[in-house]
C-alpha atoms as a PDB file:
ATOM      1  CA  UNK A   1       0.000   0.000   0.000  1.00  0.00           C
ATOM      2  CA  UNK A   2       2.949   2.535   0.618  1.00  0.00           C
ATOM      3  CA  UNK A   3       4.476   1.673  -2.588  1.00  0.00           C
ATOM      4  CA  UNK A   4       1.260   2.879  -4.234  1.00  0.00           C
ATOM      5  CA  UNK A   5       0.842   5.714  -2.333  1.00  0.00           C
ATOM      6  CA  UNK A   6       4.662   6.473  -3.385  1.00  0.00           C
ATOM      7  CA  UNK A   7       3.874   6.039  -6.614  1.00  0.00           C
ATOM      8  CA  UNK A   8       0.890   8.564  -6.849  1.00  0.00           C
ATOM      9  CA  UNK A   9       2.249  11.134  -5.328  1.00  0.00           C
ATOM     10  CA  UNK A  10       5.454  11.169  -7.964  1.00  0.00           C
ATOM     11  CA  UNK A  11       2.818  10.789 -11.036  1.00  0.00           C
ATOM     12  CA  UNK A  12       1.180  13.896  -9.655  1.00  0.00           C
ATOM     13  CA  UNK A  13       4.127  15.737  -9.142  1.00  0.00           C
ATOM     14  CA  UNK A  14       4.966  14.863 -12.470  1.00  0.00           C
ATOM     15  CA  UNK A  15       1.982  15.967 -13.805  1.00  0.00           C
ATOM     16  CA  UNK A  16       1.724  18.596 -11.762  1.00  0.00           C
ATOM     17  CA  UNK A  17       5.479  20.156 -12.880  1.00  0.00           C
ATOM     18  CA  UNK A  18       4.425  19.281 -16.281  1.00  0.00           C
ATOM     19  CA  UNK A  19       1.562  21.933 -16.098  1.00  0.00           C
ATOM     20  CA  UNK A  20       3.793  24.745 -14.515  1.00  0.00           C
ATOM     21  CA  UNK A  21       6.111  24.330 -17.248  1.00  0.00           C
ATOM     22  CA  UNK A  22       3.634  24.299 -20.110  1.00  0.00           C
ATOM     23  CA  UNK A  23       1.956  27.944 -18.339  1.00  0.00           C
ATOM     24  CA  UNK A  24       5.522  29.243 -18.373  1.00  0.00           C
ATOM     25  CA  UNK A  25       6.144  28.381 -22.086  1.00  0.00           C
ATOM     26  CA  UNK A  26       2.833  29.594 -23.145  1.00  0.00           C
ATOM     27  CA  UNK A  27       3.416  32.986 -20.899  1.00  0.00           C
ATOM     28  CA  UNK A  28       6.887  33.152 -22.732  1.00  0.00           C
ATOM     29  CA  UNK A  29       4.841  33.610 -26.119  1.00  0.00           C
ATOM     30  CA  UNK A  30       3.281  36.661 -24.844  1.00  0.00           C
ATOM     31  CA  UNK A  31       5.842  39.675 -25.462  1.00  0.00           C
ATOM     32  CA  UNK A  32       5.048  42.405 -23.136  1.00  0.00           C
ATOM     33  CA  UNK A  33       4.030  45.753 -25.695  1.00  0.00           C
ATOM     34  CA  UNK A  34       3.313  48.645 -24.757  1.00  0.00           C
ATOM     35  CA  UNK A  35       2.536  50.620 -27.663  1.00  0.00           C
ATOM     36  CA  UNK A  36      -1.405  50.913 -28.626  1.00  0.00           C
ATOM     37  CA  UNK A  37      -0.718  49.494 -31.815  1.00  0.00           C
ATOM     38  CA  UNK A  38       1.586  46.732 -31.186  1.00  0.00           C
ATOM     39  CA  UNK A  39      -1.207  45.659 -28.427  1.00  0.00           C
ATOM     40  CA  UNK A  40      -4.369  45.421 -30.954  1.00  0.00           C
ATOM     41  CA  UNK A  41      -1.974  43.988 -33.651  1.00  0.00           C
ATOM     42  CA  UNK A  42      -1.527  41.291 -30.788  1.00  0.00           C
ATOM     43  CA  UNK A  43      -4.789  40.524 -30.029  1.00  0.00           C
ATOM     44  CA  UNK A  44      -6.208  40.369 -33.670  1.00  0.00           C
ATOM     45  CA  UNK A  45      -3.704  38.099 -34.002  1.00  0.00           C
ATOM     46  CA  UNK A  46      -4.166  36.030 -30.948  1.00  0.00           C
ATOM     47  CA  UNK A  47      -7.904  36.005 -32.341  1.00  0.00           C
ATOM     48  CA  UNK A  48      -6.870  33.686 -34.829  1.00  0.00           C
ATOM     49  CA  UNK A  49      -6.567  30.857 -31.955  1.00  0.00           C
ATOM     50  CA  UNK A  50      -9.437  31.548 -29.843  1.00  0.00           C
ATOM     51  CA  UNK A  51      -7.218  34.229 -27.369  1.00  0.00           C
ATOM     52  CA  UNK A  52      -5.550  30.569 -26.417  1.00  0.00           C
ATOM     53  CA  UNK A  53      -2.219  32.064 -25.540  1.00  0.00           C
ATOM     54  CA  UNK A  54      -3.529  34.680 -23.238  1.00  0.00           C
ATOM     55  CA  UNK A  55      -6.356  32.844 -21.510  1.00  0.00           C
ATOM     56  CA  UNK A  56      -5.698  32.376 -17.837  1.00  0.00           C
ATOM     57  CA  UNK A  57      -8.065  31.295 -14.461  1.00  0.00           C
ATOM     58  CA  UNK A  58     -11.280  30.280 -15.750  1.00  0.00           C
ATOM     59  CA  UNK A  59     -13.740  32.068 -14.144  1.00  0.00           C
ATOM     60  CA  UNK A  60     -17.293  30.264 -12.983  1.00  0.00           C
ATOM     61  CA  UNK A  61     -20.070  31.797 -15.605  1.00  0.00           C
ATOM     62  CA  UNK A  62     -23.239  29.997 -16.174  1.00  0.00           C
ATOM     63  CA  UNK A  63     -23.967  30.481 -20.048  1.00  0.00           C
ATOM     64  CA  UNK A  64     -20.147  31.270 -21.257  1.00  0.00           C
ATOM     65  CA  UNK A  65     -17.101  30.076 -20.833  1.00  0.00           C
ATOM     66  CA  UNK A  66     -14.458  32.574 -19.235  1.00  0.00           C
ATOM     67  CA  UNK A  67     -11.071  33.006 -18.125  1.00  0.00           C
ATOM     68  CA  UNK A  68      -9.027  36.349 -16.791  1.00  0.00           C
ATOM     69  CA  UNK A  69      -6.571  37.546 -19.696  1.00  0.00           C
ATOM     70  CA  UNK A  70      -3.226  37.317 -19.142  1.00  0.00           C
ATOM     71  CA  UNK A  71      -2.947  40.615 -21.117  1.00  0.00           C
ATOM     72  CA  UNK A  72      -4.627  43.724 -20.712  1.00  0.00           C
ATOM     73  CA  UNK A  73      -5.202  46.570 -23.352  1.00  0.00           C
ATOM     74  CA  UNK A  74      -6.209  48.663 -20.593  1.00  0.00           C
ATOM     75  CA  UNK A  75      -7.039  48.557 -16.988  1.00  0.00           C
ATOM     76  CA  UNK A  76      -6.384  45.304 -15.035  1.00  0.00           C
ATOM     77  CA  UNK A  77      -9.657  43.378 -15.940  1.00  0.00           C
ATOM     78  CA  UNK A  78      -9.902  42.130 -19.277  1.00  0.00           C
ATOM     79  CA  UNK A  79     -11.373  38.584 -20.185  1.00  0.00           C
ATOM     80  CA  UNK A  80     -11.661  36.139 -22.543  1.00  0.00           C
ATOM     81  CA  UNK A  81     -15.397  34.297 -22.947  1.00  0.00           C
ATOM     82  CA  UNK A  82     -16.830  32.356 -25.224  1.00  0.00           C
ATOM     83  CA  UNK A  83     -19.958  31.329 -26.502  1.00  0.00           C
ATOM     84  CA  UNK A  84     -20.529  27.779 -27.647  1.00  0.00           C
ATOM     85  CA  UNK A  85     -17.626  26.849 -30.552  1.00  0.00           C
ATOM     86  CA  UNK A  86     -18.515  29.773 -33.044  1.00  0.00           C
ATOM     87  CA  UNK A  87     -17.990  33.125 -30.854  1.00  0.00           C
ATOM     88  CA  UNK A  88     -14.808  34.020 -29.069  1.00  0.00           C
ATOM     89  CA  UNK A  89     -14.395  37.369 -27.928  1.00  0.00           C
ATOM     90  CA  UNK A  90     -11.467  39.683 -25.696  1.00  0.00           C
ATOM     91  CA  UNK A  91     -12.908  42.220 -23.371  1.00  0.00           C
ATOM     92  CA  UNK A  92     -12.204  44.911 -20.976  1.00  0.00           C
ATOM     93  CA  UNK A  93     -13.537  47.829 -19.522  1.00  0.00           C
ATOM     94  CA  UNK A  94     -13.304  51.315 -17.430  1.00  0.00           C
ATOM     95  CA  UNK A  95     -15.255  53.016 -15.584  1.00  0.00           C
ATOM     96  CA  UNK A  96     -15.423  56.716 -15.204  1.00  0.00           C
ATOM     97  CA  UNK A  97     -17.478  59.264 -12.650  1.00  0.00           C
ATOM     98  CA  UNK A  98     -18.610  61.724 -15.129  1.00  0.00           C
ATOM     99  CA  UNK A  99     -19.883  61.868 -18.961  1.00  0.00           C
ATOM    100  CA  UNK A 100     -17.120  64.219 -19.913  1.00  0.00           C
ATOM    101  CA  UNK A 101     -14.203  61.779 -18.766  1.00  0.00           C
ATOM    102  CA  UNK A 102     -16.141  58.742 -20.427  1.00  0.00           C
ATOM    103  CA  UNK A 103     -16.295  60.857 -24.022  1.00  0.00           C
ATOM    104  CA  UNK A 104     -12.984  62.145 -23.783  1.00  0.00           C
ATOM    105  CA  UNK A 105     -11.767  57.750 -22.932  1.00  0.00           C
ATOM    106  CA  UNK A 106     -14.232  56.763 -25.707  1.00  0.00           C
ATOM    107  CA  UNK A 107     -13.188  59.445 -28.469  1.00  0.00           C
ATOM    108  CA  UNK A 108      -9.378  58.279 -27.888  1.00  0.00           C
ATOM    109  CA  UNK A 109     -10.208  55.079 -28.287  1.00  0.00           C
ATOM    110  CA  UNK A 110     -11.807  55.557 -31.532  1.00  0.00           C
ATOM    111  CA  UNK A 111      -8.992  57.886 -33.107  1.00  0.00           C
ATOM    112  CA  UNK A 112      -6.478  54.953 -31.627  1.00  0.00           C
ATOM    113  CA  UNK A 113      -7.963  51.873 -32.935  1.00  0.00           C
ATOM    114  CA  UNK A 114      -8.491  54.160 -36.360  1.00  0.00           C
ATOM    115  CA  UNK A 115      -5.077  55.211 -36.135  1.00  0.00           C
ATOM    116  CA  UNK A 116      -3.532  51.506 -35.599  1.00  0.00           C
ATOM    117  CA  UNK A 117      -6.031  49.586 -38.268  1.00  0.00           C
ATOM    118  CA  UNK A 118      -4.991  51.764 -41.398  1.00  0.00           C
ATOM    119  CA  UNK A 119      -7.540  53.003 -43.517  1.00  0.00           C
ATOM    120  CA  UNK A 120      -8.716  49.158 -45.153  1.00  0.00           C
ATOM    121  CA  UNK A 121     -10.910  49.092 -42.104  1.00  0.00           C
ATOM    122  CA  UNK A 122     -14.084  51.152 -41.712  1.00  0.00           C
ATOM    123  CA  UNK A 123     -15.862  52.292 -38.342  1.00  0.00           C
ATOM    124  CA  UNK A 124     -19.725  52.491 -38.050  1.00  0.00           C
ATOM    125  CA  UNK A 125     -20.879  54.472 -34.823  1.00  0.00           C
ATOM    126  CA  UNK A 126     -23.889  54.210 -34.054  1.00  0.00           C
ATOM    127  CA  UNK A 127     -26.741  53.967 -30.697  1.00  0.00           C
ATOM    128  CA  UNK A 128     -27.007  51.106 -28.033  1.00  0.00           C
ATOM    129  CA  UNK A 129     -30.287  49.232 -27.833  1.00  0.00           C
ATOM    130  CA  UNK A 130     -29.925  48.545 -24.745  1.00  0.00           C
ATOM    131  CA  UNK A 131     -29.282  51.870 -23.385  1.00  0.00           C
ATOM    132  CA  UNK A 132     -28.574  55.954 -23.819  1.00  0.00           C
ATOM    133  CA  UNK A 133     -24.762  54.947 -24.990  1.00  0.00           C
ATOM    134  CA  UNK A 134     -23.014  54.368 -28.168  1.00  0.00           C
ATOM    135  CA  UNK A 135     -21.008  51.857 -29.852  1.00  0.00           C
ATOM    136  CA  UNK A 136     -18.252  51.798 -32.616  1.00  0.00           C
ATOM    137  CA  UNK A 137     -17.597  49.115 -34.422  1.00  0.00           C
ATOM    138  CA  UNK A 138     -14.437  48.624 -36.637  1.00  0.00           C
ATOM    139  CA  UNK A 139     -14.456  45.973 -39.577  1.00  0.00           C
ATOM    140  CA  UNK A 140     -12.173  44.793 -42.549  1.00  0.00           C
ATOM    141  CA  UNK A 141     -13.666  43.342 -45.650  1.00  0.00           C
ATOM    142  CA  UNK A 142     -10.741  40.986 -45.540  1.00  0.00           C
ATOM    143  CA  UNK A 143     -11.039  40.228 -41.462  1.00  0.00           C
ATOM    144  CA  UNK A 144     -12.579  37.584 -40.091  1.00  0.00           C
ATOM    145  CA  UNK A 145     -12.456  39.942 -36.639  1.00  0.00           C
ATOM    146  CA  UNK A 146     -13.672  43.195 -35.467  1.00  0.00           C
ATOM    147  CA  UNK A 147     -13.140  45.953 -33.089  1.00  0.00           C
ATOM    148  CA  UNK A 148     -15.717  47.847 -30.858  1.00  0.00           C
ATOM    149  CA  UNK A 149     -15.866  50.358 -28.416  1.00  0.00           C
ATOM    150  CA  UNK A 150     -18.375  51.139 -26.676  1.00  0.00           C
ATOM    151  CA  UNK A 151     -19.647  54.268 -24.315  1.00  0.00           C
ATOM    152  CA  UNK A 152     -22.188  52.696 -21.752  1.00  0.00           C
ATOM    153  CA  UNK A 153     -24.211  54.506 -18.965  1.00  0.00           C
ATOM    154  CA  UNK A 154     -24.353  52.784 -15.462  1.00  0.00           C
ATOM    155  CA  UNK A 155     -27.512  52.414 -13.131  1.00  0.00           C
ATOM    156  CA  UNK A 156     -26.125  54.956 -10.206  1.00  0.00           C
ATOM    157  CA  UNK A 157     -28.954  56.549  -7.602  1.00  0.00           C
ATOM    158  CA  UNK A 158     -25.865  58.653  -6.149  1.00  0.00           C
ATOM    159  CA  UNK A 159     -23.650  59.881  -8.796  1.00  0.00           C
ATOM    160  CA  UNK A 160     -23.144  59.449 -12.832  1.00  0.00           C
ATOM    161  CA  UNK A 161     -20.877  56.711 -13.800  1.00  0.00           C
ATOM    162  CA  UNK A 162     -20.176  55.544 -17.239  1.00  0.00           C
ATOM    163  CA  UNK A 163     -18.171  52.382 -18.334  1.00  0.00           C
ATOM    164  CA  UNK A 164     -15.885  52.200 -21.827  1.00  0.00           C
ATOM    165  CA  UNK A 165     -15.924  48.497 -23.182  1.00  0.00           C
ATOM    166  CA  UNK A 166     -13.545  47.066 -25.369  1.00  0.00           C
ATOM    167  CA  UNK A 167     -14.212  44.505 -27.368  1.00  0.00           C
ATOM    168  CA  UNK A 168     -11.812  42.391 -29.957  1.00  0.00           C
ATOM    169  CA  UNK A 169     -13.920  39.150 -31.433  1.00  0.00           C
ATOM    170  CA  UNK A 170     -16.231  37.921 -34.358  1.00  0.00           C
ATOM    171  CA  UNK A 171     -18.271  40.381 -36.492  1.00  0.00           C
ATOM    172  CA  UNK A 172     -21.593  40.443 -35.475  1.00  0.00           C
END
């Protein structure tokens, strides 16, 4: 009985070590940027294979799958989630206190992600369904991904607070 016991605890530190070293070899892929370009060049890229190289702790959702990004195009909260096999998409967000501060973050964005595609891809702006905001949307003829930002109004009974989404993912 020992000698079994022995010999499950080395075959999961085995496998255990095994996974360590295949995280640090896939975190070795990601090359730290910090230029706005280089970092949406990255993730249209890392698109291609579902975000795989940047996915991280999968976190509990009921409908999607999710995991915290490894990478962050801004802030400290951006995620990868899926939904079934077809949609895969990279988002993050910020929050801001005031309407002016959320325009000014959402405006940049726009002339940035304009700036980095090149002029093959077009932006559509246009209203939220869902609420008072407004969404761009950035597409390529010759992409099989697109680009969004998007200016969102929060529920707030105390004070006005607006969120900026990014989103990097299918066409839709």
């Amino acid at each position: 009985m020992k000698n079994l016991t022995k010999l499950c605890l080395t075959l999961s530190s085995v496998l255990l070590s095994a996974c360590v070293n295949q995280n640090a070899i896939t975190q070795k892929k990601i090359v730290p940027v910090t230029n706005p370009c280089s970092k949406i060049s990255l993730l249209i890229k890392a698109h291609d294979d579902g975000f795989e190289q940047i996915k991280m702790t999968k976190v509990q959702a009921r409908v999607t799958n999710t995991w915290k990004a490894k990478y962050n195009i801004v802030g400290d909260n951006c995620h990868v989630w899926t939904l079934g096999n077809s949609q895969t998409t990279y988002s993050c967000n910020i929050t801001a206190n005031d309407r002016a501060t959320a325009e000014n973050y959402y405006q940049k964005a726009q002339q940035t992600i304009q700036q980095c595609l090149g002029e093959t891809w077009q932006m559509t702006e246009q209203p939220r369904k869902a609420d008072n905001g407004r969404k761009s949307i950035f597409t390529n003829i010759d992409s099989q991904v697109s680009l969004s930002t998007h200016l969102v109004p929060l529920d707030s009974l105390f004070s006005e607070k607006w969120a900026i989404y990014y989103y990097i993912g299918n066409p839709n």
